[in-house]
Protein backbone atom coordinates (compact mmCIF):
# COMPACT_ATOMS: atom_id res chain seq x y z
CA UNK A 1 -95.34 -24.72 1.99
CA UNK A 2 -92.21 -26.93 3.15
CA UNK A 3 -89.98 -23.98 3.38
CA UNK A 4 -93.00 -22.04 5.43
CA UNK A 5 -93.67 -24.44 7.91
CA UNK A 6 -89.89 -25.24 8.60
CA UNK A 7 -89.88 -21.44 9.08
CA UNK A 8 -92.57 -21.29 11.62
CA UNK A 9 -91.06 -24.68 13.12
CA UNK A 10 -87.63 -22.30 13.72
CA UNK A 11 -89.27 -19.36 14.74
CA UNK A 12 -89.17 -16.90 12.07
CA UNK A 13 -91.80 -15.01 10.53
CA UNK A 14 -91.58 -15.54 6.77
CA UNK A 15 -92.66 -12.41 5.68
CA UNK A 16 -89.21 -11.35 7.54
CA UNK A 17 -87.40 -14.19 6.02
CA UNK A 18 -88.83 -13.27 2.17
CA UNK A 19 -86.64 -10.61 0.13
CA UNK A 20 -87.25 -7.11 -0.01
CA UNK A 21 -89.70 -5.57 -2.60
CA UNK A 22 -87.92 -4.19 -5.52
CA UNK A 23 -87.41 -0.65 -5.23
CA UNK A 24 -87.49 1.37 -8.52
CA UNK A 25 -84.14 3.42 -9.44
CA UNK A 26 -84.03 6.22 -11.17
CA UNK A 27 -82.37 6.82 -14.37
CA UNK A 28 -81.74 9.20 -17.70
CA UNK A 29 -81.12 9.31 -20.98
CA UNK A 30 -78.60 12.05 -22.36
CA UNK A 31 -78.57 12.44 -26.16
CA UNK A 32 -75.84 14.91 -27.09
CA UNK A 33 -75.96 16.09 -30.58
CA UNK A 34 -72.18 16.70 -30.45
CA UNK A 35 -69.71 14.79 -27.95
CA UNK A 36 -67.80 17.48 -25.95
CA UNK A 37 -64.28 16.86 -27.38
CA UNK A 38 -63.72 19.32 -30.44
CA UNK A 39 -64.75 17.76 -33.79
CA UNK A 40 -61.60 19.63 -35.31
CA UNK A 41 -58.17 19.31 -33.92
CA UNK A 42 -54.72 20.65 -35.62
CA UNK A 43 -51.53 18.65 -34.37
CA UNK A 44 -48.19 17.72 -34.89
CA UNK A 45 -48.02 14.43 -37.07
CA UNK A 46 -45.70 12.94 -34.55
CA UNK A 47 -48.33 13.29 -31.88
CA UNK A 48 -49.40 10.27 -32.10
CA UNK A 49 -48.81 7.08 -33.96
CA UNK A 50 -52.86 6.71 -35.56
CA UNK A 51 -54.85 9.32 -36.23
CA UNK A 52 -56.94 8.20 -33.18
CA UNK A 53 -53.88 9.08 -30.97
CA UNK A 54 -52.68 12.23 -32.56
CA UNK A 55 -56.45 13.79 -32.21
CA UNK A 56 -56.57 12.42 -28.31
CA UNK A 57 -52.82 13.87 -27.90
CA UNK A 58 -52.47 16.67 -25.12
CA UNK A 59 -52.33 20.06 -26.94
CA UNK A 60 -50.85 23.33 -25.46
CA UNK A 61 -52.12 25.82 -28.24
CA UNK A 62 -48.69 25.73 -29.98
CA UNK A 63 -48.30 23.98 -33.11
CA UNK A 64 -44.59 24.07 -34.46
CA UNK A 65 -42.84 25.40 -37.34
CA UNK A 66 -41.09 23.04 -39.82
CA UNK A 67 -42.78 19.87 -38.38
CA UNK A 68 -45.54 18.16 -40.21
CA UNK A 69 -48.91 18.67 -38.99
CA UNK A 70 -52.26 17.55 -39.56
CA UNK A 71 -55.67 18.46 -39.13
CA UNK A 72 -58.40 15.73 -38.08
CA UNK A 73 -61.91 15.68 -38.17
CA UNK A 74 -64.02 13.66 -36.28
CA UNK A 75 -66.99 12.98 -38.37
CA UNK A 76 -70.47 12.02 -37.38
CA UNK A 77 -71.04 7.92 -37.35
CA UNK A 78 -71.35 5.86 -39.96
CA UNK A 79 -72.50 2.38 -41.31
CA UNK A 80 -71.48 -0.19 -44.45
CA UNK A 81 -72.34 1.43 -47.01
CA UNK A 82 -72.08 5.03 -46.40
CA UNK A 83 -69.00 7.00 -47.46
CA UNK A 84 -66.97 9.86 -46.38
CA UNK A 85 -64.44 11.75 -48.96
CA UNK A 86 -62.47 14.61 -48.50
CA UNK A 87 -63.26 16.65 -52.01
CA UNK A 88 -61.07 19.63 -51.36
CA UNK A 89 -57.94 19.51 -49.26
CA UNK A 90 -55.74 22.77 -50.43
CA UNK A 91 -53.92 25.70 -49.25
CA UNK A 92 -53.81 29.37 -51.14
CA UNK A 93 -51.58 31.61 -49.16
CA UNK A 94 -52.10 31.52 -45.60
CA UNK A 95 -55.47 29.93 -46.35
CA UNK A 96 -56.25 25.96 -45.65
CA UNK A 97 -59.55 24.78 -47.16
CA UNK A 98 -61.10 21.11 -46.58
CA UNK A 99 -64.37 20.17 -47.85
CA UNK A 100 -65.57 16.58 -46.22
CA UNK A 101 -68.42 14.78 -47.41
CA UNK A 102 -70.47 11.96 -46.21
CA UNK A 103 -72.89 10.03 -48.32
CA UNK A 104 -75.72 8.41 -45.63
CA UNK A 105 -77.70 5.33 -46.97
CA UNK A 106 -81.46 5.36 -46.36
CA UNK A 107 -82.20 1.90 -47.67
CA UNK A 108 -84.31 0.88 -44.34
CA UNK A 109 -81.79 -1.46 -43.52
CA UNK A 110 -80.85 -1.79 -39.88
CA UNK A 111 -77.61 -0.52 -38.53
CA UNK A 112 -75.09 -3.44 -38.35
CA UNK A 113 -71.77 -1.55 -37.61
CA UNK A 114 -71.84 2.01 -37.13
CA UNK A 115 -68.00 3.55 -37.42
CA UNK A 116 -67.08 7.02 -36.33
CA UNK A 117 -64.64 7.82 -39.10
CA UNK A 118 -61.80 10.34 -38.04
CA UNK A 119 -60.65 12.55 -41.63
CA UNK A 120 -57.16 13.37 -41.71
CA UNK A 121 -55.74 15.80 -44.00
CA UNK A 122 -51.45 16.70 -43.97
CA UNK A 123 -50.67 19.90 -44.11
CA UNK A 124 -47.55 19.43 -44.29
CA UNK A 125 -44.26 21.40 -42.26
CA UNK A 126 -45.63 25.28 -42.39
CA UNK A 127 -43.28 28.10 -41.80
CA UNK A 128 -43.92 29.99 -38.69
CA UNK A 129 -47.26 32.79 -39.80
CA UNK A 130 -50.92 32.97 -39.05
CA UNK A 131 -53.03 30.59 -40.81
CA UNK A 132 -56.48 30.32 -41.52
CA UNK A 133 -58.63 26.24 -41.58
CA UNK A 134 -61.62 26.81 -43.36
CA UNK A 135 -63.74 23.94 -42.96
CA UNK A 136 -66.76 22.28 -44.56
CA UNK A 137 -68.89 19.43 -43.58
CA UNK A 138 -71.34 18.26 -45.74
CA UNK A 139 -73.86 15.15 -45.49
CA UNK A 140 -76.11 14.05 -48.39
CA UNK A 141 -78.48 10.94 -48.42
CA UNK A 142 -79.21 8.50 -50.91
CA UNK A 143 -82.03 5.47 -51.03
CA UNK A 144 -80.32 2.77 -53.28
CA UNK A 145 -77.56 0.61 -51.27
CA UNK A 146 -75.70 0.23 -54.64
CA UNK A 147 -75.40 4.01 -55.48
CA UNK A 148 -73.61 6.33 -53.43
CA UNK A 149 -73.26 8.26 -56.47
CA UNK A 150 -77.14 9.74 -56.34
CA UNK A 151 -76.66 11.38 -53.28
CA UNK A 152 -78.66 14.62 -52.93
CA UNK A 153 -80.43 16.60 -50.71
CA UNK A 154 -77.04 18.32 -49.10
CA UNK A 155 -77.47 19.46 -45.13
CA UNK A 156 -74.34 21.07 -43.74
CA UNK A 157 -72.75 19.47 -41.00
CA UNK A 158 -69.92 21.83 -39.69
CA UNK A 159 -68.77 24.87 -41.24
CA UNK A 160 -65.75 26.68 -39.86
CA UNK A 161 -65.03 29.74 -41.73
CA UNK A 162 -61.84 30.89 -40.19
CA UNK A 163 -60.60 28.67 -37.46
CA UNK A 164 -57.43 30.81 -36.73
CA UNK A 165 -53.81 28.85 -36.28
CA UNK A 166 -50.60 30.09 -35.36
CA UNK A 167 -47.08 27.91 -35.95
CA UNK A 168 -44.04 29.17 -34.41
């Protein structure tokens, strides 16, 4: 009432004086199944000094002969207690196969620290040719925090059955 009346006593109409009404904004929410970057990136090994860097690095399409290079998956996120293991990392001919595979804990326990994991594999220096990264995602689920090992229920993630490179 104080603050009114010394208001009126100076002449201005409080309403004029009060703040303005809130004024909704509006807004969205954008859930993207897959973040635009490629999951799957082959690059020199001396692109970068951590895996983070060297799947970031600047790429021109050309991946050189005799230099070491890796490929890198970005995997879906994670939390303590799930795992991620390559189980196949191999070349035959002019063939390069890598099978990832994440175990995902459904023990109804909240997620405390989810991780996106990044999977590199070396591939070593290749001689200049056509190559061939066959690739295989897989994600199984398990319901007891202490046992990755009874994973089941498989769901593929990302399969890439001839992602074509060249080296020169």
């Amino acid at each position: 009432m104080i603050v009114t009346a010394a208001l009126l006593t100076a002449g201005i109409d409080p309403a004029a004086a009060a703040p303005p009404a809130p004024q909704r904004l509006a807004s969205t929410i954008t859930q993207v199944a897959q973040p635009p970057a490629p999951s799957v990136v082959v690059a020199p090994r001396a692109a970068g000094a951590s895996v983070v860097e060297r799947f970031a690095a600047p790429r021109n399409g050309v991946l050189p002969a005799g230099q070491p290079l890796v490929a890198i998956l970005r995997a879906g996120a994670v939390d303590l207690g799930d795992t991620v293991n390559v189980v196949r990392a191999e070349r035959v001919g002019a063939t390069i196969y890598v099978e990832v595979e994440e175990r995902i804990c459904l023990c109804g326990r909240t997620i405390t620290n989810p991780t996106v994991p990044y999977v590199e594999v070396a591939l070593g220096a290749l001689p200049a040719g056509s190559y061939t990264l066959a690739l295989r995602e897989t994600q199984l689920t398990f319901s007891e925090e202490q046992h990755p090992e009874t994973a089941s229920h498989p769901r593929r993630v990302l399969e890439l059955q001839g992602m074509p490179l060249t080296v020169r």
